[in-house]
Protein backbone atom coordinates (compact mmCIF):
# COMPACT_ATOMS: atom_id res chain seq x y z
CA UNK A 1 83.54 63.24 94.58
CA UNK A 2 85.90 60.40 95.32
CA UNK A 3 84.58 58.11 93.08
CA UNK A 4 85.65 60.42 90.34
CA UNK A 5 88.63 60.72 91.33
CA UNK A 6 89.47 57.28 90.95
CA UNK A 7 87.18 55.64 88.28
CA UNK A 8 89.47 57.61 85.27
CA UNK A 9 93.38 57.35 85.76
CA UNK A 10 95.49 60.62 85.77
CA UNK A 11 96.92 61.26 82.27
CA UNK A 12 100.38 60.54 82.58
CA UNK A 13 102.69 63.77 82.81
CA UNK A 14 105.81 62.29 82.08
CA UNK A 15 105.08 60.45 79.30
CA UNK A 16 105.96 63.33 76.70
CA UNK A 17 108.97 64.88 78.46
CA UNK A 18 110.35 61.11 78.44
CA UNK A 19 109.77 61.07 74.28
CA UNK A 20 111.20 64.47 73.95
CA UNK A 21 114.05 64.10 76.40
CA UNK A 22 115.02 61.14 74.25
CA UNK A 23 114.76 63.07 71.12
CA UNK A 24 117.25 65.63 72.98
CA UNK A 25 119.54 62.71 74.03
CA UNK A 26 119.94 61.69 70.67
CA UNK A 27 120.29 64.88 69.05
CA UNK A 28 123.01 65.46 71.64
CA UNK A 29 124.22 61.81 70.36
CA UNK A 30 124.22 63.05 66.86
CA UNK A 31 125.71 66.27 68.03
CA UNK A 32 128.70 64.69 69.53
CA UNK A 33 129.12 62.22 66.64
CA UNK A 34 129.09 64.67 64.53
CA UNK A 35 131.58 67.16 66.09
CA UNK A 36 134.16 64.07 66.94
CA UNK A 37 134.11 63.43 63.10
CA UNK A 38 134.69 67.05 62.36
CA UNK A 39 137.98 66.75 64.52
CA UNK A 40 138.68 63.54 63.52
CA UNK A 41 142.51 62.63 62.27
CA UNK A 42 145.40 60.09 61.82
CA UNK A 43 147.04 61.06 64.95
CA UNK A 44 144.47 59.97 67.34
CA UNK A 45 142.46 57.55 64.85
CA UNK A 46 142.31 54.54 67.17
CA UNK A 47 140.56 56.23 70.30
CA UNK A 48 138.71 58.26 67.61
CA UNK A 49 137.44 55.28 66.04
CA UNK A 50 136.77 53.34 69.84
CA UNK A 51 134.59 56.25 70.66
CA UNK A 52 132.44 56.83 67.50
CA UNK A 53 131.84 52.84 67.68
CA UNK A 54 130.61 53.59 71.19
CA UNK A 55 128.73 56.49 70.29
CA UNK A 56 127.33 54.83 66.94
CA UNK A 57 126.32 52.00 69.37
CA UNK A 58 124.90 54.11 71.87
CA UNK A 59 122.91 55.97 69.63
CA UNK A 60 121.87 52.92 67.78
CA UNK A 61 119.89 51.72 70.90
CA UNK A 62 118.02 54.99 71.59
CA UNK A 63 117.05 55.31 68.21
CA UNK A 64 115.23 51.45 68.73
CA UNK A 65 113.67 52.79 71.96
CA UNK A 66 112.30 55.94 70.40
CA UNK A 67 108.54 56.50 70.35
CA UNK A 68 106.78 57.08 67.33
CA UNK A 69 106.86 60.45 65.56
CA UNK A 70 105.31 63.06 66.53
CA UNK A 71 104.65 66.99 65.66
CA UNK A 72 106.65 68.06 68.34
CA UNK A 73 109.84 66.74 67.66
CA UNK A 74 109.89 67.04 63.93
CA UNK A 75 112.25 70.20 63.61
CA UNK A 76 114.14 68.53 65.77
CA UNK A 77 114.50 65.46 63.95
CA UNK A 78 115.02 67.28 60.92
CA UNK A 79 118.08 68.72 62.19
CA UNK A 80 119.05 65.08 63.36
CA UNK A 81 118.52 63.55 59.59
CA UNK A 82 120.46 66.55 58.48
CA UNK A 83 123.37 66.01 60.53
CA UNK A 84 123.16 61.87 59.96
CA UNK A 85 123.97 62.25 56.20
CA UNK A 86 127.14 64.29 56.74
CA UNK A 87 127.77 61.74 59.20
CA UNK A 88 127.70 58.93 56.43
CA UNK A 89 129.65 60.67 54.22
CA UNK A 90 132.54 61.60 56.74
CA UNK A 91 132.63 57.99 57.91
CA UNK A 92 133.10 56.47 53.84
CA UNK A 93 135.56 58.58 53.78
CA UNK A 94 136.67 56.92 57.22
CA UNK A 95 136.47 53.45 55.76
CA UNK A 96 137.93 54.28 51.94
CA UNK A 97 141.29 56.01 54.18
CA UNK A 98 141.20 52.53 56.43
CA UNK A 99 141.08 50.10 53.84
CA UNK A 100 143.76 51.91 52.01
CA UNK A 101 145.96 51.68 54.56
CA UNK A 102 144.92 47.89 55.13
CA UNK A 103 146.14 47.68 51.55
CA UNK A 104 149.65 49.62 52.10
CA UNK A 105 150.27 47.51 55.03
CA UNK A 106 149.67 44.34 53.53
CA UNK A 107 151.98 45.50 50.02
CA UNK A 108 154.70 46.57 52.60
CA UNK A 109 154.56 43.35 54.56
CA UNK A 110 155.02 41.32 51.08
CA UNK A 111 157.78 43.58 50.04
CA UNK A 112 159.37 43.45 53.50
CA UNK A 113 159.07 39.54 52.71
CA UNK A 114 160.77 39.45 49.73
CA UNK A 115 163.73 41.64 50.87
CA UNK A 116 164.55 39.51 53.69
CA UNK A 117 164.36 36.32 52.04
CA UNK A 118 164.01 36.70 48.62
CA UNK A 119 164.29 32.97 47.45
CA UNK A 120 160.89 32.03 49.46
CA UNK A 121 159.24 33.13 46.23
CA UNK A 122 159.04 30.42 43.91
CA UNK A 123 159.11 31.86 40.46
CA UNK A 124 158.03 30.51 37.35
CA UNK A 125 159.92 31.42 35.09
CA UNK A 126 161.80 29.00 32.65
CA UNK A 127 159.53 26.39 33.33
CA UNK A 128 157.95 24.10 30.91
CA UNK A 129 154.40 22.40 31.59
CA UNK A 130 153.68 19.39 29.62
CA UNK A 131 150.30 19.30 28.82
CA UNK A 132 149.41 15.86 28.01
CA UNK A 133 150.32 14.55 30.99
C-alpha cells in the first residue's frame, strides 16, 4: 500500500485557489482603479495621478503572471474587461485635461515673457529680404 502512495504525486490543492486568488487580486486592482478614477479631481490630481500609476503598474504585473483562462473565472473576468474600458475612457479624458493644461501653461509662460521684456521678441516687420543674394 505504500508503494501507491508514492509512485503518483498528490494533485496539487493550491494550485487553483492561487489562479483564482489572483483573479480576485486583480479584480480588487481594477476595483480600486476604478473607484479612484470615479473620485478623481483637480484638487488632489498629483497624488491621484502617483497612485493610479502605481496601481496601473501593479496591476500590469499580475495581469503578466496570470494563468491561462479558465471556466471558472470567466464571469469574473468579464466584470474585469467591463470595468477596464470605462477605465480607458476616464483616463483620455485624464490625458486630453493634462495636455491642455501643458498647453495653457506653456501660452502663459510666453505671454508672461513678453510682458516683462517685451523687446526680446525680434519682430519682422518692416524688413526687406533680398532675394538674390
Amino acid at each position: 500500500m505504500e508503494a501507491s502512495c508514492a509512485a503518483s504525486p498528490p494533485a496539487s490543492p493550491w494550485k487553483r485557489p492561487s489562479s483564482i486568488k489572483m483573479i480576485n487580486d486583480l479584480y480588487q486592482l481594477t476595483d480600486e482603479i476604478y473607484r479612484l478614477i470615479q473620485t478623481f479631481s483637480d484638487r488632489n490630481r498629483e497624488e491621484g495621478i502617483q497612485k493610479l500609476e502605481y496601481l496601473l503598474l501593479k496591476r500590469r504585473d499580475l495581469i503578466e503572471k496570470l494563468p491561462p483562462k479558465s471556466r471558472d473565472n470567466e464571469s469574473m473576468g468579464k466584470k474585469i474587461v467591463e470595468m477596464n474600458k470605462e477605465i480607458d475612457q476616464k483616463l483620455i479624458l485624464i490625458q486630453h485635461q493634462i495636455m491642455v493644461d501643458l498647453r495653457l501653461l506653456k501660452a502663459k509662460k510666453k505671454h508672461s515673457n513678453r510682458y516683462v521684456n517685451p523687446y526680446e521678441t525680434k519682430t519682422f516687420d518692416g524688413m526687406f529680404y533680398d532675394k538674390k543674394n
